[in-house]
Protein backbone atom coordinates (compact mmCIF):
# COMPACT_ATOMS: atom_id res chain seq x y z
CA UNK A 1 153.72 146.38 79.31
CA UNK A 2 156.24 145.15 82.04
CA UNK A 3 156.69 141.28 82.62
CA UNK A 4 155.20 142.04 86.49
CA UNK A 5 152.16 144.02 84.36
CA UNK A 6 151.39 140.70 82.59
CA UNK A 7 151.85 138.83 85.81
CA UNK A 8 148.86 140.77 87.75
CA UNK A 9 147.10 140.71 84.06
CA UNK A 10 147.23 136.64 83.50
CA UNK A 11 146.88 136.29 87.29
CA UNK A 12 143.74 138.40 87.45
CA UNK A 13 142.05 136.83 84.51
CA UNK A 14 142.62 133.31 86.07
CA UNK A 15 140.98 134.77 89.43
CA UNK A 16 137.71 136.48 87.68
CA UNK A 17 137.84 132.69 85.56
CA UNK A 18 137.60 131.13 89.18
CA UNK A 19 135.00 133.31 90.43
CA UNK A 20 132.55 132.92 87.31
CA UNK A 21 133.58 128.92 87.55
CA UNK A 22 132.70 128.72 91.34
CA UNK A 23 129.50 131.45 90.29
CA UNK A 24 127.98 129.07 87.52
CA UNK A 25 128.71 125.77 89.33
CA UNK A 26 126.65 126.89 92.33
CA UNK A 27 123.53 127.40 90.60
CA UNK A 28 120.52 125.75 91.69
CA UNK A 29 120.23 122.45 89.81
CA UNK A 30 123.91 122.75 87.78
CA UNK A 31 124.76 119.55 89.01
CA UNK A 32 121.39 117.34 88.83
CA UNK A 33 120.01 117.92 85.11
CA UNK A 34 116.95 116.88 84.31
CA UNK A 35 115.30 115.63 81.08
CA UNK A 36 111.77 114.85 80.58
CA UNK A 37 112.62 111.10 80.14
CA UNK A 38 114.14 111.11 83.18
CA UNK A 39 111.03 112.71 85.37
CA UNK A 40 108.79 110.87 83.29
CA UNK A 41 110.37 107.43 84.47
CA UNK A 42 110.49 108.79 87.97
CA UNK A 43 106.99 109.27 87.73
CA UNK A 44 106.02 106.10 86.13
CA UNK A 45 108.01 103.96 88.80
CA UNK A 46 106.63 105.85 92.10
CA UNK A 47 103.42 107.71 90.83
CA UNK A 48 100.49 105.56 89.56
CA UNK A 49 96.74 106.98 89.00
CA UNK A 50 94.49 107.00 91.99
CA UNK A 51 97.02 107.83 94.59
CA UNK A 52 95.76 110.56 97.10
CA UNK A 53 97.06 113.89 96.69
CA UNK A 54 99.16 113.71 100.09
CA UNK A 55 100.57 110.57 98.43
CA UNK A 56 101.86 112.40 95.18
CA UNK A 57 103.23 115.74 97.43
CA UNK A 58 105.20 113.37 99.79
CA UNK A 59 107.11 111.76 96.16
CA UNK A 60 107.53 115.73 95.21
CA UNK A 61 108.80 116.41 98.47
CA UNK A 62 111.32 113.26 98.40
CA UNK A 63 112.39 114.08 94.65
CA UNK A 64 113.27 117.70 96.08
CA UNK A 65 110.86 119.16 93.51
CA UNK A 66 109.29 122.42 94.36
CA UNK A 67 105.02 122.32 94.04
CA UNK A 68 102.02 124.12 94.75
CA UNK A 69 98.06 122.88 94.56
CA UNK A 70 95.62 125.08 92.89
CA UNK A 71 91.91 123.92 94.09
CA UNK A 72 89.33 123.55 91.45
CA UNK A 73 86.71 126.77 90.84
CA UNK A 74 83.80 125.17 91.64
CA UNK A 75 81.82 127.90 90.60
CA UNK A 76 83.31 126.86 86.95
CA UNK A 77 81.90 123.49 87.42
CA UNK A 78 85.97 122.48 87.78
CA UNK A 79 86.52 119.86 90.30
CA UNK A 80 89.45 118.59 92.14
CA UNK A 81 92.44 120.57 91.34
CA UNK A 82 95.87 120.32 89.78
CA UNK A 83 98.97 119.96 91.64
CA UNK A 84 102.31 121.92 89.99
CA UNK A 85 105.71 120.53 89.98
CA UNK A 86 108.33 122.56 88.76
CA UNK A 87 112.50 121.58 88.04
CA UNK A 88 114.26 124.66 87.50
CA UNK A 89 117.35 125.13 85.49
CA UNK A 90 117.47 122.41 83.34
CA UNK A 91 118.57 123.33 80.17
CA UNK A 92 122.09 122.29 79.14
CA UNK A 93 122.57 125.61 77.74
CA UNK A 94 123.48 128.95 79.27
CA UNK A 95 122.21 131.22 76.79
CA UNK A 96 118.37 129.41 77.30
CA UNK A 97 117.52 128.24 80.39
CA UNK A 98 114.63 125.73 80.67
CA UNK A 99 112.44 124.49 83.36
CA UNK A 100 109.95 121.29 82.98
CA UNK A 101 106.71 121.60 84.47
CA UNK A 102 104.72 118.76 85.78
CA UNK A 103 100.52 119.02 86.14
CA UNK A 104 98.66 116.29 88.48
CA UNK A 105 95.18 116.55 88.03
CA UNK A 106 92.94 115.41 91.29
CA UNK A 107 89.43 114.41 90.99
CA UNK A 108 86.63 115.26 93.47
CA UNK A 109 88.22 113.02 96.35
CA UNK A 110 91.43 114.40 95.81
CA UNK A 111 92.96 110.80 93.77
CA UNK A 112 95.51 112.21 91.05
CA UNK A 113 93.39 111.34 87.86
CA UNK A 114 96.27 111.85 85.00
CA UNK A 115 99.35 114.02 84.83
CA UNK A 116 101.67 115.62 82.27
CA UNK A 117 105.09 116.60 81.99
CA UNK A 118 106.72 119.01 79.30
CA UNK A 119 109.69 121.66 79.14
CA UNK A 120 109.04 124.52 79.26
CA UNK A 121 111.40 128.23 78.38
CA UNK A 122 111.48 131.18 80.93
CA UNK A 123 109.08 132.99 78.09
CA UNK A 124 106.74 130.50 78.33
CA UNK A 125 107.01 130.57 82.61
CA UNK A 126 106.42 134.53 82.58
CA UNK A 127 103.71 133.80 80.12
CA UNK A 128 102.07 130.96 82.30
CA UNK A 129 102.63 133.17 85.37
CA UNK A 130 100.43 136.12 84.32
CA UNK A 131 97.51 133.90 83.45
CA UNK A 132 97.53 132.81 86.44
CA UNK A 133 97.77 136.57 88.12
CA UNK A 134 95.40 137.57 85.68
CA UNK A 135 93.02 134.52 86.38
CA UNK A 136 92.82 134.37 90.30
């Protein structure tokens, strides 16, 4: 190989390097990580129990965190409903990328009545996703 050869060669690999570096970086949520500590406290300082539902989607909407309410079955005797939070990409690793998940549970007059927060793998996303298909 010529000395120009290795030029292009070294000067291509730093360009593809660039592109995966600029590719990676832009990812939704590469640059705000998010543990469960760190939602939980977010929760615990601007979420408390009884709050009306509107209440709980305008912190969601603030925090930038994407959600969807699913109304109790009422023919199940379920009432209320649960509200889903969900913070993509947050798994430090690029080989397993994890999401945490956060349930609010409404009673009958639509006050959030508890909540819960956990991580949660894409497996266990697909898994939750075709119950819910499979359910509704």
């Amino acid at each position: 190989m010529t000395g120009r050869e290795k030029v292009f060669v070294v000067c291509g690999t730093l360009l593809a390097g660039a592109f995966l570096a600029m590719y990676v970086a832009s990812r939704p949520g590469f640059h705000q990580r998010y543990s469960v500590a760190r939602v939980e406290a977010g929760l615990r300082a601007n979420v408390q129990t009884g709050m009306e539902r509107a209440e709980v989607e305008a912190y969601l909407d603030r925090a930038g965190f994407s959600h969807a309410f699913i109304a109790g079955n009422k023919a199940q005797g379920e009432i209320g409903g649960s509200e889903w939070a969900l913070i993509r990409n947050n798994s430090r690793s690029l080989v397993s990328p994890g999401d945490i998940q956060v349930r609010f549970q409404f009673d009958e007059n639509e006050r959030l009545a508890e909540y819960s927060v956990k991580e949660i793998s894409a497996r266990d996303l697909e898994r939750t996703n075709a119950n819910v298909h499979r359910n509704h």
